[in-house]
C-alpha atoms as a PDB file:
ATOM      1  CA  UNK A   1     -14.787   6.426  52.649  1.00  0.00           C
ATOM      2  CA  UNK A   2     -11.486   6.351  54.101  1.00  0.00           C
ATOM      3  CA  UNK A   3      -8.078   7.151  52.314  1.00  0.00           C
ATOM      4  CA  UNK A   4      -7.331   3.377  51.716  1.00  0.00           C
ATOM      5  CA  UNK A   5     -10.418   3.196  49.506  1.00  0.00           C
ATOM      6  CA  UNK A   6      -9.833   6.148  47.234  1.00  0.00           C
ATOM      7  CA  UNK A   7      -6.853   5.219  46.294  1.00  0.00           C
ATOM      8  CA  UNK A   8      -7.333   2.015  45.545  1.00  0.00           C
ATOM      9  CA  UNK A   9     -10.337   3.519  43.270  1.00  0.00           C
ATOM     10  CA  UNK A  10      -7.933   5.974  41.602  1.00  0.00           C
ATOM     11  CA  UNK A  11      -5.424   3.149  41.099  1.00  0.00           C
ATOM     12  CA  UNK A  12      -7.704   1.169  39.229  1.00  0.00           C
ATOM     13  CA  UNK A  13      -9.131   4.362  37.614  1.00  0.00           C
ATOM     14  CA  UNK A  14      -5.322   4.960  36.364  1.00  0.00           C
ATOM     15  CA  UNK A  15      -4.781   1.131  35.455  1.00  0.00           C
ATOM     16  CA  UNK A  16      -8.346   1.437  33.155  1.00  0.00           C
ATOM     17  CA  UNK A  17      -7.461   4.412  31.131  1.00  0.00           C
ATOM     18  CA  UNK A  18      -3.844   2.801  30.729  1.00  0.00           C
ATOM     19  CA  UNK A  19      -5.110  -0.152  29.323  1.00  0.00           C
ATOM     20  CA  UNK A  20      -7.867   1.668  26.893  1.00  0.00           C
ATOM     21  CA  UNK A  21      -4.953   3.484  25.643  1.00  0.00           C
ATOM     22  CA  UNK A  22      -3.165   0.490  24.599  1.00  0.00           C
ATOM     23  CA  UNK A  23      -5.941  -1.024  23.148  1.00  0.00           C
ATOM     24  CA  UNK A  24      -6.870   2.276  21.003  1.00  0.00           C
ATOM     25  CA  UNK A  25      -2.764   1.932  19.903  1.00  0.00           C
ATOM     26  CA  UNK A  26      -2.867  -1.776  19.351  1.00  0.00           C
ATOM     27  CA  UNK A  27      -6.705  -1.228  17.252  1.00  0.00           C
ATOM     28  CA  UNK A  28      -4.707   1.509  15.056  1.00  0.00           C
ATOM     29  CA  UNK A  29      -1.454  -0.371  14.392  1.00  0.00           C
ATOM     30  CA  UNK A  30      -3.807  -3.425  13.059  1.00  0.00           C
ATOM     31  CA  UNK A  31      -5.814  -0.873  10.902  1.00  0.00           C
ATOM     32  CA  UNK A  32      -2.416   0.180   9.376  1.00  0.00           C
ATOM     33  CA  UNK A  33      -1.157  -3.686   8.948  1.00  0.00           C
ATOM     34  CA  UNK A  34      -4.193  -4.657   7.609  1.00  0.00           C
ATOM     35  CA  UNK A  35      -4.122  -1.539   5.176  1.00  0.00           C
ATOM     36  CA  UNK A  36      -0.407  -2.312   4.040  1.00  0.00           C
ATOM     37  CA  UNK A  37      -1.012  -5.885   3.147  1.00  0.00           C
ATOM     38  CA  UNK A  38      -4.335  -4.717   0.926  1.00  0.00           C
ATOM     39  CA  UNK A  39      -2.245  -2.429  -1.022  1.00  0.00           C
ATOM     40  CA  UNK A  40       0.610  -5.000  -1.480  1.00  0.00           C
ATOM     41  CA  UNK A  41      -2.155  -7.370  -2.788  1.00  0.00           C
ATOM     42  CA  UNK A  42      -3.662  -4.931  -4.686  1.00  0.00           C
ATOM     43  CA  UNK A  43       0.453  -3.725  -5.719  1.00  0.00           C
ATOM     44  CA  UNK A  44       0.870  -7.293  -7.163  1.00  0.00           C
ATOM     45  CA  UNK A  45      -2.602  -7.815  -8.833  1.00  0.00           C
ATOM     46  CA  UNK A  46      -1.737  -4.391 -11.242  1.00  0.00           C
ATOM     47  CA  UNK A  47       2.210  -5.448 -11.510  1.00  0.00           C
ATOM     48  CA  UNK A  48       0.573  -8.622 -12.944  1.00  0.00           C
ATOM     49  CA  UNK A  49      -1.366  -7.412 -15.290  1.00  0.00           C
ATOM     50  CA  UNK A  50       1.610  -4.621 -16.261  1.00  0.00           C
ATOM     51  CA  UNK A  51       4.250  -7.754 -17.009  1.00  0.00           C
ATOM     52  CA  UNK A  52       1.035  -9.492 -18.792  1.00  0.00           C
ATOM     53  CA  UNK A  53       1.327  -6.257 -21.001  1.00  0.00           C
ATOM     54  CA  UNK A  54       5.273  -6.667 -21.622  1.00  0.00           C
ATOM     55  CA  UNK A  55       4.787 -10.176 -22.741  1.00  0.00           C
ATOM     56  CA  UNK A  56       1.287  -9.814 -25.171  1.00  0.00           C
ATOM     57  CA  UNK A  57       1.852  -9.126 -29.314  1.00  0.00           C
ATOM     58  CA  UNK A  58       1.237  -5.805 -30.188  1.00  0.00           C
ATOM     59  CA  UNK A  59      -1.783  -6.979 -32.214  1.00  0.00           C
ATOM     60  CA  UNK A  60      -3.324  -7.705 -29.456  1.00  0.00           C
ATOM     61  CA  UNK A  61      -2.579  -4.578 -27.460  1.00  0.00           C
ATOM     62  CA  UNK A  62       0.246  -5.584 -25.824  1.00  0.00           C
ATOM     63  CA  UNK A  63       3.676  -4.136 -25.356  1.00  0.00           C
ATOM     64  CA  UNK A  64       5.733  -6.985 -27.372  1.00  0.00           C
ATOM     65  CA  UNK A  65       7.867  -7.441 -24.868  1.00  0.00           C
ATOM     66  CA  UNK A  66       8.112  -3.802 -24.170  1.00  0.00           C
ATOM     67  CA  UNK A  67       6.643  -1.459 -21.825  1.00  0.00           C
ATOM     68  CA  UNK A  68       6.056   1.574 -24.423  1.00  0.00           C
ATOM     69  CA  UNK A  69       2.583   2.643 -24.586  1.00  0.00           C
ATOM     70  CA  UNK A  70       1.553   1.061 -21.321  1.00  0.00           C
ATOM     71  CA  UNK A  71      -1.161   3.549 -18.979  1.00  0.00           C
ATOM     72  CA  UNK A  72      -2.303   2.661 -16.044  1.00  0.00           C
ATOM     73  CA  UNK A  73      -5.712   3.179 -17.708  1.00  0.00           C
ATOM     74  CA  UNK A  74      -4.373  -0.459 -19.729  1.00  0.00           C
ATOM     75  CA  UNK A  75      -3.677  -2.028 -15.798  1.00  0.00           C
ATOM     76  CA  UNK A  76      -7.117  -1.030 -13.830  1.00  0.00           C
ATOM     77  CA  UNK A  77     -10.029   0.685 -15.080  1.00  0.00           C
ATOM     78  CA  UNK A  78     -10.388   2.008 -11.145  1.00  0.00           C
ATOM     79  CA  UNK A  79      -6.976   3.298  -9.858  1.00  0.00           C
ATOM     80  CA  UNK A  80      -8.536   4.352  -6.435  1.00  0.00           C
ATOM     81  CA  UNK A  81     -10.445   1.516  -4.417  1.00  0.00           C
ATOM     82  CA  UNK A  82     -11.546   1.051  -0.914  1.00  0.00           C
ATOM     83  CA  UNK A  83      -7.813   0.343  -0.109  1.00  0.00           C
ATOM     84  CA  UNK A  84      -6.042   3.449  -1.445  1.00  0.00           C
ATOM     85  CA  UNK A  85      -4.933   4.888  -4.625  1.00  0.00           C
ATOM     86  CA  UNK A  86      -2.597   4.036  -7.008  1.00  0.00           C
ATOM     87  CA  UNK A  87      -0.373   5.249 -10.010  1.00  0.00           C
ATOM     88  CA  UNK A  88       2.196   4.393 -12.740  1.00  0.00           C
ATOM     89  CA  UNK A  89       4.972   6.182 -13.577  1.00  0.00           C
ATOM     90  CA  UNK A  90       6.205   6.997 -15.731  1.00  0.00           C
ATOM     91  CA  UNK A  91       2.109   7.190 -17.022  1.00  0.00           C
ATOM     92  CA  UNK A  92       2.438   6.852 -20.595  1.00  0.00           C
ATOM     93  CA  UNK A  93       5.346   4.829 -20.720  1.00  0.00           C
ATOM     94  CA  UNK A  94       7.418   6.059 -23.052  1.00  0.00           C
ATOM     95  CA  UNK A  95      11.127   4.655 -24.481  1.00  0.00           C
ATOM     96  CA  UNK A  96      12.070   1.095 -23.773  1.00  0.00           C
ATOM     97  CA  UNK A  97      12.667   1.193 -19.654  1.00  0.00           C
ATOM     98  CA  UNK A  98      13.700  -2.357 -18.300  1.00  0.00           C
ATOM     99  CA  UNK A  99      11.167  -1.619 -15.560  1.00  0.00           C
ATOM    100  CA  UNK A 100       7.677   0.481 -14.619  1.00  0.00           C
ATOM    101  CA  UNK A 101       7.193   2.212 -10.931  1.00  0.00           C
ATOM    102  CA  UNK A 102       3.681   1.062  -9.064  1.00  0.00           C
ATOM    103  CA  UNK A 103       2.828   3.174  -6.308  1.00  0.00           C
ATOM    104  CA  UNK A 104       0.047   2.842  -3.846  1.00  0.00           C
ATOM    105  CA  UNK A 105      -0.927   4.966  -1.363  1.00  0.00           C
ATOM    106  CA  UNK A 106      -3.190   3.739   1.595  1.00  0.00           C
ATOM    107  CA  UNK A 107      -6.018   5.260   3.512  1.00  0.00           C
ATOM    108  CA  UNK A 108      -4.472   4.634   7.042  1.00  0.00           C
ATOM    109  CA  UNK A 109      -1.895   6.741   8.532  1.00  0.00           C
ATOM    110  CA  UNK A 110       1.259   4.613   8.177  1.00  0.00           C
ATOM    111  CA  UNK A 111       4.991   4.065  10.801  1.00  0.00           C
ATOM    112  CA  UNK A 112       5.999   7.761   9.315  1.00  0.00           C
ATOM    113  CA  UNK A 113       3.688  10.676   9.021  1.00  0.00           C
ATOM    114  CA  UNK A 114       1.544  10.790   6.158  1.00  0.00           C
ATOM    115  CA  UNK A 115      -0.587   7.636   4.830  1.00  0.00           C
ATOM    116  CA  UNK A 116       0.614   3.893   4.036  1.00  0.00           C
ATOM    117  CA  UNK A 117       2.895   3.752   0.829  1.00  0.00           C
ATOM    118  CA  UNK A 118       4.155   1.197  -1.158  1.00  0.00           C
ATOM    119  CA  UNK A 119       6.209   1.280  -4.315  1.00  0.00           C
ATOM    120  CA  UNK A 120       6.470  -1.475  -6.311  1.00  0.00           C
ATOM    121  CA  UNK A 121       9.227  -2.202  -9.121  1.00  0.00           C
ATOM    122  CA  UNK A 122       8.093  -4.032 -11.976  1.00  0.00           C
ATOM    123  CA  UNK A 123      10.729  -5.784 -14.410  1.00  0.00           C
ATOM    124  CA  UNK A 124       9.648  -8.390 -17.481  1.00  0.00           C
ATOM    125  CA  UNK A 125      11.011 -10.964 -14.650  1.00  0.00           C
ATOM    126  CA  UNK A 126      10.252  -9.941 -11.787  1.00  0.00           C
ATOM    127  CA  UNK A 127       8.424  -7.502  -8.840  1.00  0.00           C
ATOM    128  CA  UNK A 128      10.414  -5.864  -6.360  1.00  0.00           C
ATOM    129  CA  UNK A 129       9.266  -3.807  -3.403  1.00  0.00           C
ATOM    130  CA  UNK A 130      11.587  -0.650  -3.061  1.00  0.00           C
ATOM    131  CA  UNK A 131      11.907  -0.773   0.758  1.00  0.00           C
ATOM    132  CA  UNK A 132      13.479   2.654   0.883  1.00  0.00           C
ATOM    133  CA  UNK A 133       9.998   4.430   0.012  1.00  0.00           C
ATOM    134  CA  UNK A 134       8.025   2.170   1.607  1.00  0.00           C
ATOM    135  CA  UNK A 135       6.057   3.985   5.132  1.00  0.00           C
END
């Protein structure tokens, strides 16, 4: 072969393992999407149930409009899923807080080191993401 032909056969070699690196970065940064928007979902199905909690009598296991005495054991009876795992806290809820921390961590490795993370605030009102923990 002459010159002309092996490098045009290590160009394209080059160009090939260029672009199955981007598609092995693109795959991965999917994965992680994919896992952040399955523990959001799963983030608002247990801050449901939580603020269902708040507003049900006490006679019927509820909080009466309170979050004393709620456990995330009350929210899920499986706090780790295919998606990732998840807590309350504080987990009993003691006092009269005007709000309960849901946090969920994913199984994919997220922006930051470590795996996804989301932390969700949950008022009688309202659900708010807390950004600033969020990776």
């Amino acid at each position: 072969m002459g010159s002309q032909q092996l490098l045009l056969i290590v160009v394209g070699l080059v160009i090939i393992g260029v672009m199955i690196a981007v598609g092995m970065t693109m795959f991965q940064d999917q994965a992680t999407s994919t896992n952040r928007d399955q523990v959001a979902n799963d983030l608002a199905h247990y801050a449901s149930a939580a603020r269902a909690y708040f507003r049900k009598p006490s006679v019927l296991g509820g909080g009466n409009y309170s979050f004393r005495g709620l456990t995330m054991a009350k929210i899920t009876s499986k706090p780790v899923n295919d998606n990732g795992t998840y807590s309350l806290n504080p987990d009993p809820v003691g006092g009269t807080p005007d709000h309960v921390t849901l946090t969920g961590v994913g199984t994919q490795t997220g922006l930051n080191p470590g795996n996804v993370k989301l932390v969700m605030l949950v008022y009688a009102d309202s659900v708010i993401v807390d950004n600033t923990q969020t990776n």
